[in-house]
Protein backbone atom coordinates (compact mmCIF):
# COMPACT_ATOMS: atom_id res chain seq x y z
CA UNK A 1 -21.55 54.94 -7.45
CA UNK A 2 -21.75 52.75 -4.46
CA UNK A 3 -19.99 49.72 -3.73
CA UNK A 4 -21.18 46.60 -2.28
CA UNK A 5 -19.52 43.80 -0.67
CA UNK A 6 -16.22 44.01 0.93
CA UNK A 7 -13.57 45.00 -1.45
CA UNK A 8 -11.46 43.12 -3.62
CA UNK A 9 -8.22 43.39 -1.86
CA UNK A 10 -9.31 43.00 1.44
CA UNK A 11 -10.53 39.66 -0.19
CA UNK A 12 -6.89 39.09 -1.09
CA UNK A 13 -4.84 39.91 2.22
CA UNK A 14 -7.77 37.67 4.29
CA UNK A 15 -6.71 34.69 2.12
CA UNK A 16 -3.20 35.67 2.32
CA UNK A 17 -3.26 35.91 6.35
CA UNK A 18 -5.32 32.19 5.97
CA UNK A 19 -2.27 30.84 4.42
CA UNK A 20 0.26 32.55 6.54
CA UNK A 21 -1.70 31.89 9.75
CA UNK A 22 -2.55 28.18 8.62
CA UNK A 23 0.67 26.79 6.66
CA UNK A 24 -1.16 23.25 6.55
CA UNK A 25 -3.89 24.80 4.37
CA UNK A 26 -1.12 25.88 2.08
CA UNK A 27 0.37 22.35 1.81
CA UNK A 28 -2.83 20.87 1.09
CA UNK A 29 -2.58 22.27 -2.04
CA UNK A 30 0.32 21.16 -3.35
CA UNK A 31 -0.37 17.62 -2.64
CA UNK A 32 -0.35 15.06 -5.34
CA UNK A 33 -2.62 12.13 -5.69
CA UNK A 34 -2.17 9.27 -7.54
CA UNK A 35 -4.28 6.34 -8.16
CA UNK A 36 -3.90 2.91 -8.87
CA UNK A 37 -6.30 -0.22 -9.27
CA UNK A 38 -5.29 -3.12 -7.29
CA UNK A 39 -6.93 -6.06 -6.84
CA UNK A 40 -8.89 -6.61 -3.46
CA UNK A 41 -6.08 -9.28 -2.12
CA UNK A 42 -3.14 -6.59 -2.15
CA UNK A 43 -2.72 -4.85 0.93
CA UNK A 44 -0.15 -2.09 0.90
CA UNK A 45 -0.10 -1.68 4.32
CA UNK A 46 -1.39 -4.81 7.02
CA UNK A 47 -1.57 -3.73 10.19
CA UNK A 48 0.84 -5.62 12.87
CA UNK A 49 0.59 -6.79 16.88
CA UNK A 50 2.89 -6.51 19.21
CA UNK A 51 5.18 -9.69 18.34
CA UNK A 52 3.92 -10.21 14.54
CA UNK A 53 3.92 -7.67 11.61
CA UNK A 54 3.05 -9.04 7.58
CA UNK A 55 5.00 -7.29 4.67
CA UNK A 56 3.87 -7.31 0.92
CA UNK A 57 6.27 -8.18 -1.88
CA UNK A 58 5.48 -7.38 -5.36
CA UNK A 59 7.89 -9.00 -8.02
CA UNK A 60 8.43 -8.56 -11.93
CA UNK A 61 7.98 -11.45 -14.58
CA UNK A 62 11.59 -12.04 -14.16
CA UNK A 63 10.75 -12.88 -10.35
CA UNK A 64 12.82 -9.56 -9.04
CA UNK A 65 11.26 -7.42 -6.46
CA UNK A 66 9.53 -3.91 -7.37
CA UNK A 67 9.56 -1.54 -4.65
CA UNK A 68 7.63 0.58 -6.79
CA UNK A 69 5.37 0.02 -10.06
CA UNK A 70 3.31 2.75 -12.20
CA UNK A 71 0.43 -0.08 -13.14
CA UNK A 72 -0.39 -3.10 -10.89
CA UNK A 73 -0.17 -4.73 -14.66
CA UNK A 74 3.52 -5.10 -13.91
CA UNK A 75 3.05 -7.10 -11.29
CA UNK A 76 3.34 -10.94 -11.51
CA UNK A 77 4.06 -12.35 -8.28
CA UNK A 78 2.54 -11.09 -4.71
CA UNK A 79 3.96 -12.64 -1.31
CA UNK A 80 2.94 -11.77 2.38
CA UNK A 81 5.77 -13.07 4.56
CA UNK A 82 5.01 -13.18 8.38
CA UNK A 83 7.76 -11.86 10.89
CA UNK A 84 7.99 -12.97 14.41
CA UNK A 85 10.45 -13.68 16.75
CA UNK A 86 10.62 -17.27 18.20
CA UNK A 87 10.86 -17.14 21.71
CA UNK A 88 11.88 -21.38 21.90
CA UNK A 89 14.66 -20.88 19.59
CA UNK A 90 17.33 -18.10 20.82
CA UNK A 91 20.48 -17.44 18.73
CA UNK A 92 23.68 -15.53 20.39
CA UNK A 93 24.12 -11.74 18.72
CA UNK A 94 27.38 -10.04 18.11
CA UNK A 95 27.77 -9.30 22.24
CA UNK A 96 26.93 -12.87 23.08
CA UNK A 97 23.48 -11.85 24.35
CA UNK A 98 20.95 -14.67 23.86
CA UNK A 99 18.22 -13.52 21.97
CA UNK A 100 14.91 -14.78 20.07
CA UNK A 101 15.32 -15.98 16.98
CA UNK A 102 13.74 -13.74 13.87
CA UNK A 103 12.21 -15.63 11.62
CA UNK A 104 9.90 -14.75 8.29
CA UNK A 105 8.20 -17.26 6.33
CA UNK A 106 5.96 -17.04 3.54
CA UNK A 107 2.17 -17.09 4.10
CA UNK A 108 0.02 -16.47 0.59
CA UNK A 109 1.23 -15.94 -2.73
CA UNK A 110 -0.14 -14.79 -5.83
CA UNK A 111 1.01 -15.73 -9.13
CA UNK A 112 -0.33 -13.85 -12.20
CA UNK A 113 -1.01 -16.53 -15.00
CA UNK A 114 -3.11 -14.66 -17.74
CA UNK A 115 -4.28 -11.19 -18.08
CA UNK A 116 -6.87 -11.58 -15.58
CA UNK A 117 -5.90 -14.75 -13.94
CA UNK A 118 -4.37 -15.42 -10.53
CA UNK A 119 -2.90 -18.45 -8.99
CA UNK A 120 -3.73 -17.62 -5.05
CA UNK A 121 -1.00 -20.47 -3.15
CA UNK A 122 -1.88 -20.81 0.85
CA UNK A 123 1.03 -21.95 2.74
CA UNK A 124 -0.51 -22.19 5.58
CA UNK A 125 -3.84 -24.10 4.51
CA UNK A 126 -1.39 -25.93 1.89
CA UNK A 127 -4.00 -24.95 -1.19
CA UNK A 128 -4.45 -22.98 -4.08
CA UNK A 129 -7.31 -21.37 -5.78
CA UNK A 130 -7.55 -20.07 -8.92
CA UNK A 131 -8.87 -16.38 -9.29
CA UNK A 132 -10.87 -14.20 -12.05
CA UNK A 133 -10.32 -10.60 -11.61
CA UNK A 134 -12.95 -8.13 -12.55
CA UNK A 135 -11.57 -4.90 -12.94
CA UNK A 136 -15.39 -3.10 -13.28
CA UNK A 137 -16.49 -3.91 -9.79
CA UNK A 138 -14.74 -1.80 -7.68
CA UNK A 139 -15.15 -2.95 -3.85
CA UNK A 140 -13.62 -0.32 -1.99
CA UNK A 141 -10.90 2.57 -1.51
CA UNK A 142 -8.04 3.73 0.82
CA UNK A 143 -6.00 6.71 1.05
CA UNK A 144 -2.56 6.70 2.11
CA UNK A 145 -0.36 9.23 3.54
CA UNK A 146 2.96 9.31 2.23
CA UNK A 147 4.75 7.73 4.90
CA UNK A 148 2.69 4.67 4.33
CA UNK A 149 3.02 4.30 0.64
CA UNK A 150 4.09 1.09 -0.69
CA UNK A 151 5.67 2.32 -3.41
CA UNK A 152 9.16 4.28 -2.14
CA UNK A 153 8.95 6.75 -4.77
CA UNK A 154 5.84 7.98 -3.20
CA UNK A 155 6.71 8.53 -0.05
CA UNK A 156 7.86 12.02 -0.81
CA UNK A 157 6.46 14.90 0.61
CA UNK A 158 2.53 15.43 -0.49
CA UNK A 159 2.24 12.67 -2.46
CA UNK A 160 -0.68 10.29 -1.59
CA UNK A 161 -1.52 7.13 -2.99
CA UNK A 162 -5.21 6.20 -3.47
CA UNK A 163 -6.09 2.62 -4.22
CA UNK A 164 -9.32 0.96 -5.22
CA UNK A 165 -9.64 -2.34 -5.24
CA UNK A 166 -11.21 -4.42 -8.01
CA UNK A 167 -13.07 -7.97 -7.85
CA UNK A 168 -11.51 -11.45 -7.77
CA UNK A 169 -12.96 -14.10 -7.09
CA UNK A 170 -12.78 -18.28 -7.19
CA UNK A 171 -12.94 -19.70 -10.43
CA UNK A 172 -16.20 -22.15 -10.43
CA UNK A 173 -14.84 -25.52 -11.62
């Protein structure tokens, strides 16, 4: 009888030298994704100038931060705080070097009020909005690599976080 094809082990010790050869391939398998549905104001990672960077705080109903959370459901409060230094106003450091004063204030918050209900607080426009989330309309996606995870525990090796963002919008008064 006649075979056809190239045979079954040299099958095996091509895809064995692909691994060897190409260690990334091997890692891509073991990577872990996991998912979460955030709504379209949350930004895990903003990206920052030169002078100015933005971080995102989640906290708890009890008001205590979460560096990490399984279900955006646990989250009740969102901040973005602004960091810059302030060139006018210096401060002297441990050496007595003169130095720009750090300074982080508090730009938008989001307070959950109902189930899918959000008090959106501008501190810079000094107004608030209330927002309707709609968890069905999904506006986009990102995919982050572990070292830019928000949430800590996901920052080990191969894990990536996928988020897609849901609806909210203005409640019409």
């Amino acid at each position: 009888m006649i075979q056809r094809g190239v045979p079954r082990v040299a099958v095996l010790v091509l895809i064995a030298l692909f691994f060897i050869l190409h260690p990334q391939a091997m890692q891509a398998q073991n990577r872990i994704y996991k998912t979460y549905l955030v709504p379209e104001f949350f930004h895990p990672k903003i990206p920052n100038s030169a002078d100015t960077s933005y971080m995102v705080k989640c906290y708890d109903k009890a008001d205590s931060a979460l560096d990490y959370w399984t279900d955006f459901d646990e989250v009740h409060y969102v901040s973005v705080f602004k960091n810059y230094k302030d060139s006018v106003h210096l401060f002297k450091d441990d050496d007595g070097k003169r130095k720009p004063l750090p300074v982080s204030l508090i730009v938008n918050r989001y307070d959950k009020v109902s189930k899918n209900k959000w008090l959106h607080i501008d501190y810079l426009r000094h107004t608030y909005t209330d927002l309707l989330e709609d968890k069905t309309v999904i506006l986009r996606s990102d995919t982050l690599s572990p070292s830019q995870a928000y949430n800590k525990k996901d920052s080990a090796i191969n894990t990536y976080s996928i988020y897609r963002y849901y609806k909210v919008a203005p409640v019409s008064k």
